[in-house]
Protein backbone atom coordinates (compact mmCIF):
# COMPACT_ATOMS: atom_id res chain seq x y z
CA UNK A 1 11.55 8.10 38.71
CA UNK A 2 10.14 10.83 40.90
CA UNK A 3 7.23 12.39 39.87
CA UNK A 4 8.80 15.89 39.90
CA UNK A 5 11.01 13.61 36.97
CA UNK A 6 7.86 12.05 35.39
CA UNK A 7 5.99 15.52 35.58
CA UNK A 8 9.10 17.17 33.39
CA UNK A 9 9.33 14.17 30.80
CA UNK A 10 5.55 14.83 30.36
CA UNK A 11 6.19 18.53 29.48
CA UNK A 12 9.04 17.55 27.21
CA UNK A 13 7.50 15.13 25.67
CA UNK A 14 4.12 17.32 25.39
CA UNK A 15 6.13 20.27 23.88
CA UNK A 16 8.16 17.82 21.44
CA UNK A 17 4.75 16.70 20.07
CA UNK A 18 3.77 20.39 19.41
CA UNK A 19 6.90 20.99 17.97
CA UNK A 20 6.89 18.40 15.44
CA UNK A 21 2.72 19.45 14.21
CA UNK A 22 3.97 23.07 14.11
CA UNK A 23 6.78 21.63 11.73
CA UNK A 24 4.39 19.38 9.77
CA UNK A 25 1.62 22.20 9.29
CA UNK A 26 4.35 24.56 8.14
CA UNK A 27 4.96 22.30 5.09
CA UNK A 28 2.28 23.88 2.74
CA UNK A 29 2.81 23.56 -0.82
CA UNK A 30 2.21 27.34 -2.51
CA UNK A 31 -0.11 28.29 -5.48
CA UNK A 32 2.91 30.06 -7.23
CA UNK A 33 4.54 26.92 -7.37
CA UNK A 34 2.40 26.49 -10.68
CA UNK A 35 2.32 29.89 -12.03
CA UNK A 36 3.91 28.89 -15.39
CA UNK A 37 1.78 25.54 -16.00
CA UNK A 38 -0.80 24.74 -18.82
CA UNK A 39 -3.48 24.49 -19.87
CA UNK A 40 -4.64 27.58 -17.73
CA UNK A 41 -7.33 27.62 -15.07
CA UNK A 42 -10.07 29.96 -14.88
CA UNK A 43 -12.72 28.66 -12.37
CA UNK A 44 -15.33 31.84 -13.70
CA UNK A 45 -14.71 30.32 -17.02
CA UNK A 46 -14.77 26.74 -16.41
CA UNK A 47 -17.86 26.36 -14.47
CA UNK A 48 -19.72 28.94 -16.21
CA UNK A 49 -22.46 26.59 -18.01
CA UNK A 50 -23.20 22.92 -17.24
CA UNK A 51 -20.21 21.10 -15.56
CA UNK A 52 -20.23 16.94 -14.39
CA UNK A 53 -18.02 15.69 -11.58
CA UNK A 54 -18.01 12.28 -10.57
CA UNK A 55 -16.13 11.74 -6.76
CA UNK A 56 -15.24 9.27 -4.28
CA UNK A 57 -14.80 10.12 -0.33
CA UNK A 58 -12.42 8.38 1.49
CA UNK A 59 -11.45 8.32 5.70
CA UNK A 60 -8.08 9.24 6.68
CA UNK A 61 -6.83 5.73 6.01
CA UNK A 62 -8.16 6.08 2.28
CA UNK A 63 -11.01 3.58 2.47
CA UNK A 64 -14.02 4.28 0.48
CA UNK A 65 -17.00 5.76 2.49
CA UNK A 66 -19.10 7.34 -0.32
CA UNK A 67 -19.34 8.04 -4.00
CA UNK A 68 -21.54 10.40 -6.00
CA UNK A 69 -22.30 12.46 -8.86
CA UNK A 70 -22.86 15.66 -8.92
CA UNK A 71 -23.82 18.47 -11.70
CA UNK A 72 -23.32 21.88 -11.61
CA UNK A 73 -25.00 24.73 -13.15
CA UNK A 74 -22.60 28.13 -13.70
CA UNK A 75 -24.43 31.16 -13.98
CA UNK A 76 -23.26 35.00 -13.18
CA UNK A 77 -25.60 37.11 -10.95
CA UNK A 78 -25.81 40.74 -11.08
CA UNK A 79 -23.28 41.13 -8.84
CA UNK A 80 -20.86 39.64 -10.75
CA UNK A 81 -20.25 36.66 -8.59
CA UNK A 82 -20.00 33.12 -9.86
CA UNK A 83 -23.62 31.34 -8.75
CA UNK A 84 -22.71 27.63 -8.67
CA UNK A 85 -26.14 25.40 -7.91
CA UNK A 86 -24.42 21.89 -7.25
CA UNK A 87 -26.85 18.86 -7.04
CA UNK A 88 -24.86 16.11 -5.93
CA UNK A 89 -26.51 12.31 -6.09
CA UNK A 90 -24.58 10.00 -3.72
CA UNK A 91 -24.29 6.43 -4.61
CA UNK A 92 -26.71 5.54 -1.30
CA UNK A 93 -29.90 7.52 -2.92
CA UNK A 94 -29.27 10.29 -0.82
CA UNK A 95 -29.55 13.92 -2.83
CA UNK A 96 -28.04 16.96 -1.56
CA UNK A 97 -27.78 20.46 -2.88
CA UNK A 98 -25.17 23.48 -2.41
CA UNK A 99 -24.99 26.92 -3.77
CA UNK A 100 -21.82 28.65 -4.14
CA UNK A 101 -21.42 32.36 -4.46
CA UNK A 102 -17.94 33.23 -5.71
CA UNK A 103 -16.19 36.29 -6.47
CA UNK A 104 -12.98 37.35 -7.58
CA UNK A 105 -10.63 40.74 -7.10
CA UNK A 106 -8.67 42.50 -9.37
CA UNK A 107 -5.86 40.82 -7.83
CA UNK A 108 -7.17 37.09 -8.61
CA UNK A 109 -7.69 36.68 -5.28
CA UNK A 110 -11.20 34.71 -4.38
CA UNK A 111 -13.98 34.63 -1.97
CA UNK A 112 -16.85 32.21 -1.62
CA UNK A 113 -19.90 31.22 0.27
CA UNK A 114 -22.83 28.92 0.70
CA UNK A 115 -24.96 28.20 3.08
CA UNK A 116 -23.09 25.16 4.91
CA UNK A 117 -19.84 27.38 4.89
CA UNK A 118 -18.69 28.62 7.82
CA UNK A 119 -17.56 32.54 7.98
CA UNK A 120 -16.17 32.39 3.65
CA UNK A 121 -13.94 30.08 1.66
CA UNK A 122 -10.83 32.12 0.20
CA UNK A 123 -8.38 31.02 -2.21
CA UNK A 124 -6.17 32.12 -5.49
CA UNK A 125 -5.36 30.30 -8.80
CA UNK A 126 -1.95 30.32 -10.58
CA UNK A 127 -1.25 28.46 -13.98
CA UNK A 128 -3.40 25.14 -14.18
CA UNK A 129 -4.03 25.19 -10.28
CA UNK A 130 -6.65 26.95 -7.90
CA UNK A 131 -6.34 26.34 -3.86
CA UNK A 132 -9.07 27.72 -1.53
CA UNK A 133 -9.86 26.76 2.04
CA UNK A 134 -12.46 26.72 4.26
CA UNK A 135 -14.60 25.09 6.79
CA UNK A 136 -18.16 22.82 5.99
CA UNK A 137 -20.50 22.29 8.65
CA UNK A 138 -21.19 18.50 8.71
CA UNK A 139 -24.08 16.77 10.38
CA UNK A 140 -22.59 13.62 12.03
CA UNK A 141 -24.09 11.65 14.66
CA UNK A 142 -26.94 14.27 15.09
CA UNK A 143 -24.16 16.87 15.59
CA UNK A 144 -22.60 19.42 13.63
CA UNK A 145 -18.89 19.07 12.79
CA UNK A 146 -16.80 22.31 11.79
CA UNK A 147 -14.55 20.48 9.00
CA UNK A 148 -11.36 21.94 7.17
CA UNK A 149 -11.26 22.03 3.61
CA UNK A 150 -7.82 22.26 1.82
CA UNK A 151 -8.94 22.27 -1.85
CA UNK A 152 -6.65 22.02 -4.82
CA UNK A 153 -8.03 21.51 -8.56
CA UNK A 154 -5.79 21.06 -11.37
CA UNK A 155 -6.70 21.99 -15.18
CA UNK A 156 -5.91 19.08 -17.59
CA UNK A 157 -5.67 18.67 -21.34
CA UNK A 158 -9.40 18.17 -22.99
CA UNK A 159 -10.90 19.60 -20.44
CA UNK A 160 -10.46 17.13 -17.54
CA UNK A 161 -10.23 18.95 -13.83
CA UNK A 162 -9.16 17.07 -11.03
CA UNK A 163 -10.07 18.40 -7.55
CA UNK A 164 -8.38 16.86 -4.40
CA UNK A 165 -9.62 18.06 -0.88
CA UNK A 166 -8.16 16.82 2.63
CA UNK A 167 -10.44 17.46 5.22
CA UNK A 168 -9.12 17.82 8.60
CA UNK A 169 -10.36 18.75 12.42
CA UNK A 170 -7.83 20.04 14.51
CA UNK A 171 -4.94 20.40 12.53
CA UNK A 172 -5.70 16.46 12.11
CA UNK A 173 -6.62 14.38 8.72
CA UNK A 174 -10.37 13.21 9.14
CA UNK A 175 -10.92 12.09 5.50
CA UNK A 176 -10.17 13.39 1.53
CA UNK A 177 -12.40 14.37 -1.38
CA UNK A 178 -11.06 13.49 -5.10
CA UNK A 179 -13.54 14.68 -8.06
CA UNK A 180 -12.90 14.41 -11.76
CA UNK A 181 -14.82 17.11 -13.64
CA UNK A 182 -15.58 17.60 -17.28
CA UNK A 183 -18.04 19.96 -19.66
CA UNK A 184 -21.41 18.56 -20.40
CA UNK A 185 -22.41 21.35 -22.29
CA UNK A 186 -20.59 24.23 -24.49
CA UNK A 187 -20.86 27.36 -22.15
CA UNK A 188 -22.84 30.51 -23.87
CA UNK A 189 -20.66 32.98 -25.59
């Protein structure tokens, strides 16, 4: 083959590959899918108070990298906004902390930050379901990594909310999140 030939089969086969991510990526599974399911979700109303999530996180292969605990404490701020003060106690003795500020519009839409949060994580619940996105600075290798969140937590019966996050970096899987939260304490009324 001449290399005018191999040259052209690169391109093709470059532009095939784009192609088919473009056509993966496009696949996205939407919030109204679960407008009409039960029990429904109300992250203000869920987290608001004392909340316990136990998680696992796993590489893109699913092997188990880390587990933790972490507890979260719901309170509103004069602003309105959701304060969420997450201690999170990982199964290596390492303790880290994150606050989330979260706000909603009239249109159920939501916006949050925290300090690890790049630019603001945005995101809308329908039925049992919530899905926000976006990116977590992440110290690796004495470097910081700008990694994608794609969040989804689904309301259960007695209280049970399971959270599933695929991280990715460049379009590509790097690793997934899966938490199981429940109530520790009854929130104030």
């Amino acid at each position: 083959m001449t290399r005018q030939g191999r040259k052209w089969r690169t391109l093709i086969s470059l532009f095939n590959a784009v192609i088919a991510l473009l056509l993966l990526t496009s696949c996205t599974v939407e919030i109204s899918n679960y407008t009409d399911n039960k029990p429904r979700f109300d992250l203000f109303d869920y987290f608001s108070g004392t909340t316990r999530g136990w998680g696992i996180v796993q590489d893109r292969k699913g092997e188990l990298l880390r587990q933790f605990v972490v507890d979260i404490e719901g309170i509103f701020n004069t602003k309105g906004q959701l304060v969420l003060a997450e201690t999170f106690h990982w199964s290596d003795g390492e303790i880290s902390e994150r606050t989330w500020f979260i706000s909603k519009d009239n249109f159920g839409k939501l916006s949050g930050s925290a300090a690890d949060v790049v630019s603001s994580a945005k995101g809308q619940s329908a039925g049992n379901a919530l899905n926000w996105s976006y990116q977590v600075e992440i110290p690796v290798s004495g470097t910081n990594w700008k990694i994608h969140f794609d969040d989804w937590m689904f309301l259960q019966s007695d209280g049970v909310l399971l959270n599933r996050a695929e991280m990715s970096k460049f379009g590509f899987k790097v690793g997934e999140v899966t938490i199981a939260f429940m109530k520790t304490t009854p929130k104030e009324s």
